[in-house]
N, C-alpha and C. Protein backbone atom coordinates (compact mmCIF):
# COMPACT_ATOMS: atom_id res chain seq x y z
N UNK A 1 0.84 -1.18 0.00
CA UNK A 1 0.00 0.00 0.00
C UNK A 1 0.88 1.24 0.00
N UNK A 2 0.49 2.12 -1.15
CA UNK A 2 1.43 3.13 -0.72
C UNK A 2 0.81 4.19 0.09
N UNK A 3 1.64 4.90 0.95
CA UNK A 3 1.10 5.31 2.25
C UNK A 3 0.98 7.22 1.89
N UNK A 4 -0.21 7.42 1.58
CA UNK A 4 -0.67 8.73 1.32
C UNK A 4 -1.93 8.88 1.91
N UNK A 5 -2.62 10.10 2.43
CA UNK A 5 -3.73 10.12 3.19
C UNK A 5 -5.14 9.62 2.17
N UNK A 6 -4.97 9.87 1.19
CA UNK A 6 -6.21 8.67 0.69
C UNK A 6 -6.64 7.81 0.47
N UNK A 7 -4.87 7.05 0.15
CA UNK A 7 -4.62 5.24 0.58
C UNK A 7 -5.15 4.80 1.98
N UNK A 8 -4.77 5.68 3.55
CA UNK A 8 -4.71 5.46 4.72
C UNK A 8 -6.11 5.50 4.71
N UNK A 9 -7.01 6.57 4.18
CA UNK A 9 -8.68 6.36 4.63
C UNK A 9 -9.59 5.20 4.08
N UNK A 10 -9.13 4.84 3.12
CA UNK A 10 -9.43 3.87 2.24
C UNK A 10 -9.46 2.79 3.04
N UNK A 11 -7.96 2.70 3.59
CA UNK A 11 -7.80 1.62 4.30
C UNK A 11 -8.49 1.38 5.98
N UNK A 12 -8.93 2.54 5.82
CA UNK A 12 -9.71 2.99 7.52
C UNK A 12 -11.13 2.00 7.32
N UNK A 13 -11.36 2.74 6.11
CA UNK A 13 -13.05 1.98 5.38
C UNK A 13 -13.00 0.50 5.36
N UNK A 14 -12.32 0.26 5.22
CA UNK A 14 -12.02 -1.61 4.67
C UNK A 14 -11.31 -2.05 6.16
N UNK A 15 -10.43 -1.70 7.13
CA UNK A 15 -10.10 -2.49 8.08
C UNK A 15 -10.54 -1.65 9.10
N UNK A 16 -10.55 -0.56 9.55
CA UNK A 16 -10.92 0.28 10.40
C UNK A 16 -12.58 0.71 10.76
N UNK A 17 -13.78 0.44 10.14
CA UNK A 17 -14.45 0.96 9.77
C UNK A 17 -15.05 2.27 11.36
N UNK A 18 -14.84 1.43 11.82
CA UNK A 18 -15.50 2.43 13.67
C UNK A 18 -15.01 3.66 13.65
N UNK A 19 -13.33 3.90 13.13
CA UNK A 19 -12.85 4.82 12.89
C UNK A 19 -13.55 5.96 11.59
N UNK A 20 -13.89 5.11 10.48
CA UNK A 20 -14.18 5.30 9.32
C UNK A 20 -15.34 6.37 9.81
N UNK A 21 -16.54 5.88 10.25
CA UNK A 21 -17.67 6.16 10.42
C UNK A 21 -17.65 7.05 11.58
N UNK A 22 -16.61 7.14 12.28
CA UNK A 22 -16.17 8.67 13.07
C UNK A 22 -15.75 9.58 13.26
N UNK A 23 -15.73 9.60 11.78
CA UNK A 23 -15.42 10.85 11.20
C UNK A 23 -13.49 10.73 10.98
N UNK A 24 -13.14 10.13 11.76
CA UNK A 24 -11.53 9.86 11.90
C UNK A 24 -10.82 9.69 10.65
N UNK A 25 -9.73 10.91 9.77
CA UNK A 25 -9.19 11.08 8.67
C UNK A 25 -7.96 11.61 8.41
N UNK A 26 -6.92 10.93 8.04
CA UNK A 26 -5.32 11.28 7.46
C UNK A 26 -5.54 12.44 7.17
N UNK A 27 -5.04 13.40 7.40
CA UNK A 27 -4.43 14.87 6.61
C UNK A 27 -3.06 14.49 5.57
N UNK A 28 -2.24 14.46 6.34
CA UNK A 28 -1.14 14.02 6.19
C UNK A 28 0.09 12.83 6.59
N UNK A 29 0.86 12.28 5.87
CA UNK A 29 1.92 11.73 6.99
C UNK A 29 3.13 11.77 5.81
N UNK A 30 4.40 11.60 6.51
CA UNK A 30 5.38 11.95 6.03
C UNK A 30 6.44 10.87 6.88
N UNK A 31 7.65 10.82 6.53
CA UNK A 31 8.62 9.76 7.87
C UNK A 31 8.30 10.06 9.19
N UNK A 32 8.45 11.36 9.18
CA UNK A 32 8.14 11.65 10.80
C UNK A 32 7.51 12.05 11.45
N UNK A 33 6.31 12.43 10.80
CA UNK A 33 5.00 13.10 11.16
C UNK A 33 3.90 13.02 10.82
N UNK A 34 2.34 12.19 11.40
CA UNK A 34 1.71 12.19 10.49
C UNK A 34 0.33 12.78 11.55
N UNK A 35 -0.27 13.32 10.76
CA UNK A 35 -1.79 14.42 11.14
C UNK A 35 -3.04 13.94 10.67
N UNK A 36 -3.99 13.73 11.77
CA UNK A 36 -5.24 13.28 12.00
C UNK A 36 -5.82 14.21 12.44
N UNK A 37 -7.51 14.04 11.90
CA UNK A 37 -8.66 14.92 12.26
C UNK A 37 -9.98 14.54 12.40
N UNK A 38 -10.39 14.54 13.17
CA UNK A 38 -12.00 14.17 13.49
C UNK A 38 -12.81 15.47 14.38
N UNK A 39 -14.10 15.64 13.44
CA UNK A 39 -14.94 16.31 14.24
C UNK A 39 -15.53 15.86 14.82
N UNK A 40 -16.12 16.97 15.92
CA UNK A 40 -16.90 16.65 17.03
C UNK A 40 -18.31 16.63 16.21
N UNK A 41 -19.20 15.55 16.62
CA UNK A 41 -20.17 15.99 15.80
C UNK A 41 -21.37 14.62 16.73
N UNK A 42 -22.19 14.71 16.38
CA UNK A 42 -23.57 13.51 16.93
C UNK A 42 -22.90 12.19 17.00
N UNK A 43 -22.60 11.67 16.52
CA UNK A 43 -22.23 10.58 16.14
C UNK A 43 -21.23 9.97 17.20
N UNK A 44 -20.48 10.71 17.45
CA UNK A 44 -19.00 10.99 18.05
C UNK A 44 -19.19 11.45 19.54
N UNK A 45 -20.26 11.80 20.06
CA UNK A 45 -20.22 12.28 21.28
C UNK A 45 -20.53 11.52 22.42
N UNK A 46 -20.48 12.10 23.32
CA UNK A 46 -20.36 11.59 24.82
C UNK A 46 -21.93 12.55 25.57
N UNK A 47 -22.45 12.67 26.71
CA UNK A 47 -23.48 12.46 26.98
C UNK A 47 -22.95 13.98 27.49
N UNK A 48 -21.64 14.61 27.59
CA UNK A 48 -21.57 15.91 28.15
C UNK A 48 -20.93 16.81 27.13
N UNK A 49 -21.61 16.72 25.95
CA UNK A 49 -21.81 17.36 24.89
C UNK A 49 -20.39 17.63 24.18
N UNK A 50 -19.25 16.70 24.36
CA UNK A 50 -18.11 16.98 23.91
C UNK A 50 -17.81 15.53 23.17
N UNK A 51 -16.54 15.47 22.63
CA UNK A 51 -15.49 14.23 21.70
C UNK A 51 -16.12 13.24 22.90
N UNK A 52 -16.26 11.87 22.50
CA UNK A 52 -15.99 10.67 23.89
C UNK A 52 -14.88 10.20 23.45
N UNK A 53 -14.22 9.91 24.35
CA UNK A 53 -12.66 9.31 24.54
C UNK A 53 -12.23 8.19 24.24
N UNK A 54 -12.77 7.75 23.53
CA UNK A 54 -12.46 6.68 22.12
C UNK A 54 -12.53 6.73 20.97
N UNK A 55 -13.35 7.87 20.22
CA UNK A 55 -12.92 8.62 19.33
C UNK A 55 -11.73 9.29 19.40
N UNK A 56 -11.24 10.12 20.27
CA UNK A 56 -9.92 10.76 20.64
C UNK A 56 -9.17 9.69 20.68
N UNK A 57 -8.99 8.17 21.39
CA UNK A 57 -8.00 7.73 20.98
C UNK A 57 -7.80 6.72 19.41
N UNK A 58 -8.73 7.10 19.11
CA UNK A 58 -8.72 6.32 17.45
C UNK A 58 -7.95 6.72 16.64
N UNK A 59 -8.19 8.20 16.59
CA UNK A 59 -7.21 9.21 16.07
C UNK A 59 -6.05 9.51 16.17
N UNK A 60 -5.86 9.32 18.05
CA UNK A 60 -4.73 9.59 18.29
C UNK A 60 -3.77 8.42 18.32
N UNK A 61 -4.34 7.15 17.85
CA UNK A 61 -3.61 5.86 18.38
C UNK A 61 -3.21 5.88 16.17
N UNK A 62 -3.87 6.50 15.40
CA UNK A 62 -3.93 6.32 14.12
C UNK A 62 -2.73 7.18 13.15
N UNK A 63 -2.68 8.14 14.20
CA UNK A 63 -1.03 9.18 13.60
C UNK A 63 0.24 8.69 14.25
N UNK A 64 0.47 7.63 15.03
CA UNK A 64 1.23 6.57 15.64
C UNK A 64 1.29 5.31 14.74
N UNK A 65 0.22 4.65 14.81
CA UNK A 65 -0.09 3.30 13.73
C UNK A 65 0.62 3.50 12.14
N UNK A 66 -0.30 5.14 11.71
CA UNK A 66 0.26 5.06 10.50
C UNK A 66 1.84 5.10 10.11
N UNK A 67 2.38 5.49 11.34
CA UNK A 67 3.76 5.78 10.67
C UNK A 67 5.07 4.64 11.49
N UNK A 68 4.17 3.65 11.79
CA UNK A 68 5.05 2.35 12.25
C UNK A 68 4.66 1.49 10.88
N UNK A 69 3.54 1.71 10.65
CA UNK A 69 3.12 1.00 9.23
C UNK A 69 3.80 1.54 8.23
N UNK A 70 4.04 2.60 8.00
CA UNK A 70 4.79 3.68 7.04
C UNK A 70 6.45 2.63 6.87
N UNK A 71 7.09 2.91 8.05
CA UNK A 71 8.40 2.85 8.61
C UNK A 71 8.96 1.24 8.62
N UNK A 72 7.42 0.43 8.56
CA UNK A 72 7.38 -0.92 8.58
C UNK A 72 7.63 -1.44 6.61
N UNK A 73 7.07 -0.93 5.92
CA UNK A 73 6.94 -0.86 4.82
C UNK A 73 8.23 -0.37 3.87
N UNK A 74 8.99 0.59 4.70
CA UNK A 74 10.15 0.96 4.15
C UNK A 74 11.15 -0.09 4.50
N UNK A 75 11.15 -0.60 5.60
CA UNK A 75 12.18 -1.35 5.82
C UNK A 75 12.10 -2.69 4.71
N UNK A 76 11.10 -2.56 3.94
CA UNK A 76 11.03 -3.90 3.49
C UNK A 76 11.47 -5.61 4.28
N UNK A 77 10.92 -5.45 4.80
CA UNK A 77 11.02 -6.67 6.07
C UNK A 77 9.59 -6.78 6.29
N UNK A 78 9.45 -8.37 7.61
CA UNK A 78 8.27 -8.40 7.14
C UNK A 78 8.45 -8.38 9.06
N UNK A 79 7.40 -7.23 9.68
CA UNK A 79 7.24 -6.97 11.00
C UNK A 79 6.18 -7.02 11.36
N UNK A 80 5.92 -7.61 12.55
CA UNK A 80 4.70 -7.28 13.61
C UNK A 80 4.38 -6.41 14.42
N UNK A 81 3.66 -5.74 14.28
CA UNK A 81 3.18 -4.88 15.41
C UNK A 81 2.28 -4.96 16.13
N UNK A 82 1.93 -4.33 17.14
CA UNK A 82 0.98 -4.44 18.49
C UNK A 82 0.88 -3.06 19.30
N UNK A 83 -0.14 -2.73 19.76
CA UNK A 83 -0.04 -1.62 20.46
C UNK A 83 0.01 -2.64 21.99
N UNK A 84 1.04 -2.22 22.87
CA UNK A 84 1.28 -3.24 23.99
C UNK A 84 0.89 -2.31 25.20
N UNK A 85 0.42 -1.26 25.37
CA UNK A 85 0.39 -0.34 26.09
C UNK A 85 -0.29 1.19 26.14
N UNK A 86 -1.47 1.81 26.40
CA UNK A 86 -1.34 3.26 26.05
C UNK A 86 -1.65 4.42 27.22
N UNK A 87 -1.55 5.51 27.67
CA UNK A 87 -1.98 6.59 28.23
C UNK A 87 -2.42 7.39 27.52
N UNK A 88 -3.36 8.02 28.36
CA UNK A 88 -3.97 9.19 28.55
C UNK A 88 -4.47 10.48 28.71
N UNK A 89 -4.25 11.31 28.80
CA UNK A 89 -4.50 12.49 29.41
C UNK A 89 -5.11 13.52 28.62
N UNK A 90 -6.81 14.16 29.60
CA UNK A 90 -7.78 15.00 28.67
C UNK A 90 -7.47 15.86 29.75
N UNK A 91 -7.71 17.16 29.18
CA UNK A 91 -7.41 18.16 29.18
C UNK A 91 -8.57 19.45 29.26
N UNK A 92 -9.43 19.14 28.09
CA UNK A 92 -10.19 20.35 27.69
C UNK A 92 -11.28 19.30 26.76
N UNK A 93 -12.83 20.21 26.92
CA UNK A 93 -13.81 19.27 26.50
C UNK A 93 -13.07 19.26 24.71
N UNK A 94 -13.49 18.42 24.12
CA UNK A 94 -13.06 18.25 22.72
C UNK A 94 -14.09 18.36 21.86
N UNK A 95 -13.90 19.56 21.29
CA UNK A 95 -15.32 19.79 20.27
C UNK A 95 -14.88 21.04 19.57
N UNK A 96 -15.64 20.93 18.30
CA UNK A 96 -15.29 21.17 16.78
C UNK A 96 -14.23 20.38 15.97
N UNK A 97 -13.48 21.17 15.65
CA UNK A 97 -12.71 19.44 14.41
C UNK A 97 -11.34 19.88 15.62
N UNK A 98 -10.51 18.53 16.44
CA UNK A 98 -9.55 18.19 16.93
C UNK A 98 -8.62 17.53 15.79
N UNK A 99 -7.29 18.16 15.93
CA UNK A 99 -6.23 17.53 14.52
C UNK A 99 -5.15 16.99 16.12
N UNK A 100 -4.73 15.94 15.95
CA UNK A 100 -3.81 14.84 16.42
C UNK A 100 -3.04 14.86 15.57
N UNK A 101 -1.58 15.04 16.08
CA UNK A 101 -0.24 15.36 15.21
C UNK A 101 0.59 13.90 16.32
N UNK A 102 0.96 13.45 15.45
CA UNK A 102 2.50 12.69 16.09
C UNK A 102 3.87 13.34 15.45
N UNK A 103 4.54 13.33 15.78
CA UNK A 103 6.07 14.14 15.21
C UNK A 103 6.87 12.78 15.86
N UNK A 104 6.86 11.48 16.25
CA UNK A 104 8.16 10.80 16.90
C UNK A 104 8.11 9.46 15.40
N UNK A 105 8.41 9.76 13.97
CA UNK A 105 9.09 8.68 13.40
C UNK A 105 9.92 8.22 13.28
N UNK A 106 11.10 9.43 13.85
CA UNK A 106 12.59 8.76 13.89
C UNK A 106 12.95 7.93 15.11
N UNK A 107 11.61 7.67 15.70
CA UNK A 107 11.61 6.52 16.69
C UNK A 107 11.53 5.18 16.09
N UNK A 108 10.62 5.13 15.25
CA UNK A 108 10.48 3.75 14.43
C UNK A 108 12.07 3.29 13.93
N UNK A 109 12.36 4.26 12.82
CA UNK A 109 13.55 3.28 12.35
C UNK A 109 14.74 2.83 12.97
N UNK A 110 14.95 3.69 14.23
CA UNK A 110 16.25 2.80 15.25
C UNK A 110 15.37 1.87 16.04
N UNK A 111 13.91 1.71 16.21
CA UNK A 111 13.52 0.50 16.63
C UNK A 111 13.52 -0.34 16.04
N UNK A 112 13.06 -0.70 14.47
CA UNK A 112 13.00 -1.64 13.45
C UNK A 112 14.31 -2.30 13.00
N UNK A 113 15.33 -1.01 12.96
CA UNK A 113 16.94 -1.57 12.99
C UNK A 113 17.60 -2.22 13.98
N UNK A 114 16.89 -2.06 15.36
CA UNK A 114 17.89 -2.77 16.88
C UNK A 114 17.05 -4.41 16.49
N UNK A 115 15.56 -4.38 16.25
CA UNK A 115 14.66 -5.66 16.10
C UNK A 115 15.30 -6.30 14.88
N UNK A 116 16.00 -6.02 13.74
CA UNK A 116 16.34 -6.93 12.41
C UNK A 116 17.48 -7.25 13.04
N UNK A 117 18.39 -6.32 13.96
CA UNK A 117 20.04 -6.71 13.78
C UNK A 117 20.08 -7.74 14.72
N UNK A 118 19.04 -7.73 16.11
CA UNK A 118 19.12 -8.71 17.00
C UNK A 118 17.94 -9.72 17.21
N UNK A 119 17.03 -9.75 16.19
CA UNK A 119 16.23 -10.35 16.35
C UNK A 119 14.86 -10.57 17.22
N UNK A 120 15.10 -9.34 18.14
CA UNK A 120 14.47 -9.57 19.37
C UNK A 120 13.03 -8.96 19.12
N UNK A 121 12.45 -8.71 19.77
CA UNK A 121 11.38 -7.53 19.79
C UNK A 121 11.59 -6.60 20.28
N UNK A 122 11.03 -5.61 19.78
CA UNK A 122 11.62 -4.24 20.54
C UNK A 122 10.14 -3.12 21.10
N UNK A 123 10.27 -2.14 21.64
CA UNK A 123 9.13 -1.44 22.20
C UNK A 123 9.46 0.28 22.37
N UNK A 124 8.60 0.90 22.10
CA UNK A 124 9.04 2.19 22.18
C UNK A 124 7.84 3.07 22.14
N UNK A 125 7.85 4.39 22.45
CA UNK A 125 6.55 5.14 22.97
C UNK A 125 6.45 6.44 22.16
N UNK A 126 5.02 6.24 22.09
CA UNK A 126 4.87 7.26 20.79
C UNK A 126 3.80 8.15 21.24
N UNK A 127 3.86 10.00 21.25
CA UNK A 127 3.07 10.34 21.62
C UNK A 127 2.34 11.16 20.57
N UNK A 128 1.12 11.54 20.88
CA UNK A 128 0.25 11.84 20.30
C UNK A 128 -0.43 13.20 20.37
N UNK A 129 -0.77 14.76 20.36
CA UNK A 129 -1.15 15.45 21.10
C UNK A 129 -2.28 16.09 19.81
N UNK A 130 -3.33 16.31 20.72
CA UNK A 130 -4.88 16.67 20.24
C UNK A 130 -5.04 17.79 20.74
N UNK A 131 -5.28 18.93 19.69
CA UNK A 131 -5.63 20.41 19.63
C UNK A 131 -6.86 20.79 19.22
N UNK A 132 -7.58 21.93 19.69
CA UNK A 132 -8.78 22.24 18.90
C UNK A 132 -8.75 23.33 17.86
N UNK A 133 -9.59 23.31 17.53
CA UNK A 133 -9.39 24.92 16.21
C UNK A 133 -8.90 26.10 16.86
N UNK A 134 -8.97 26.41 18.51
CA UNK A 134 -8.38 27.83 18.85
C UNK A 134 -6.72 27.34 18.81
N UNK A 135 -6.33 25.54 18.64
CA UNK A 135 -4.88 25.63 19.15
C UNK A 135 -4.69 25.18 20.63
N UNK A 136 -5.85 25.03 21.32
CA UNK A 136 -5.47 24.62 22.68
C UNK A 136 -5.78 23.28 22.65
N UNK A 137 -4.37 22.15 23.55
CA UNK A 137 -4.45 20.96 23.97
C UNK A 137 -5.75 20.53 24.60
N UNK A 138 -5.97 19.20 24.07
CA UNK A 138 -7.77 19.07 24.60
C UNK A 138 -7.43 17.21 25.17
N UNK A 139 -6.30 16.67 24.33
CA UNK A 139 -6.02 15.86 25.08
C UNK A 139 -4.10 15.36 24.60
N UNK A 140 -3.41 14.16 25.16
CA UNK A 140 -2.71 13.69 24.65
C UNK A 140 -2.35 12.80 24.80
N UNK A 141 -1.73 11.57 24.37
CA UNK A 141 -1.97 9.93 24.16
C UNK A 141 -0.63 9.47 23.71
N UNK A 142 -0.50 8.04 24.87
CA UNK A 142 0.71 7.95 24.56
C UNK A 142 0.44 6.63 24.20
N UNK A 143 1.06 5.89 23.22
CA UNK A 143 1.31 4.14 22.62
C UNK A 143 2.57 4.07 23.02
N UNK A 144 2.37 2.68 23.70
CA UNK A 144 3.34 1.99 23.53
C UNK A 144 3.29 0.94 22.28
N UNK A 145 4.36 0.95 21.34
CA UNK A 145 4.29 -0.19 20.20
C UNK A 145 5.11 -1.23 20.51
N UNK A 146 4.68 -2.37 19.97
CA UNK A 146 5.70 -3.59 19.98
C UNK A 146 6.00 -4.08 18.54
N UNK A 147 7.00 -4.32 18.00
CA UNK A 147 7.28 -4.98 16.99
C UNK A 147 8.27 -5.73 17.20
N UNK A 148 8.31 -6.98 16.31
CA UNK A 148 9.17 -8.14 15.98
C UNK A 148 9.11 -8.30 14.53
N UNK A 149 10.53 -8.77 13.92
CA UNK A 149 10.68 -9.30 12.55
C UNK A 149 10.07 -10.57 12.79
N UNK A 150 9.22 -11.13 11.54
CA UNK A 150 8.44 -12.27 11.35
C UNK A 150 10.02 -13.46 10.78
């Protein structure tokens, strides 16, 4: 798959769909950065009129995912991944469109390189941070990933 934000939604529709149908959508991704957006909207909400906090981490677990998948794909190797771990932290109610930025890919490839050279599995933490349209933090999310060469 080549990894561009219309390949990634595509692929939301066909393996993701919960995400799909929550509005949850690639902006961008690049090696080291990739940007997610979901509005707040009916569908998506929580009973105190804001994001519910599984939409927020769909998104935010999805600008992480995409770019171990990204990073997984470059290495041409064939790897497993797992989310083995995640945190938390809300901030501010979440409502209108929230964009989730990850910036840590140059985490992936010295993980994928220590896992091919020694075989082992390796683990590393990827964070996530969710803004609203004024710019203020509303939440931020941390993965832990696991990968092993197959």
């Amino acid at each position: 798959m080549e990894f561009t934000p219309s390949k990634l939604n595509t692929f939301l529709f066909f393996k993701l769909p919960s995400a799909f149908w929550s509005g949850v959508r690639v902006k961008q991704i690049s090696p080291l950065e990739c940007v997610v957006s979901v509005k707040h909207r009916w569908f998506n909400q929580n009973p105190f009129d804001s994001m519910y906090f599984a939409v927020q981490a769909m998104a935010a677990e999805l600008t992480t995912g995409a770019l171990v998948m990204y990073q997984i794909k470059k290495s041409g190797k064939k790897i497993s991944m797992l989310v083995a771990n995640n945190k938390g932290n809300f901030t501010k109610k979440a409502r209108g469109r929230i964009t989730f930025v990850c910036k840590d890919g140059h985490l992936i490839e010295e993980a994928i390189q220590r896992a091919i050279t020694s075989g082992e599995g390796q683990t590393f933490w990827m964070k996530s941070i969710g803004t609203d349209e004024k710019g203020d933090q509303v939440s931020e999310m941390d993965f832990e990933w696991s990968i092993k060469v197959k």
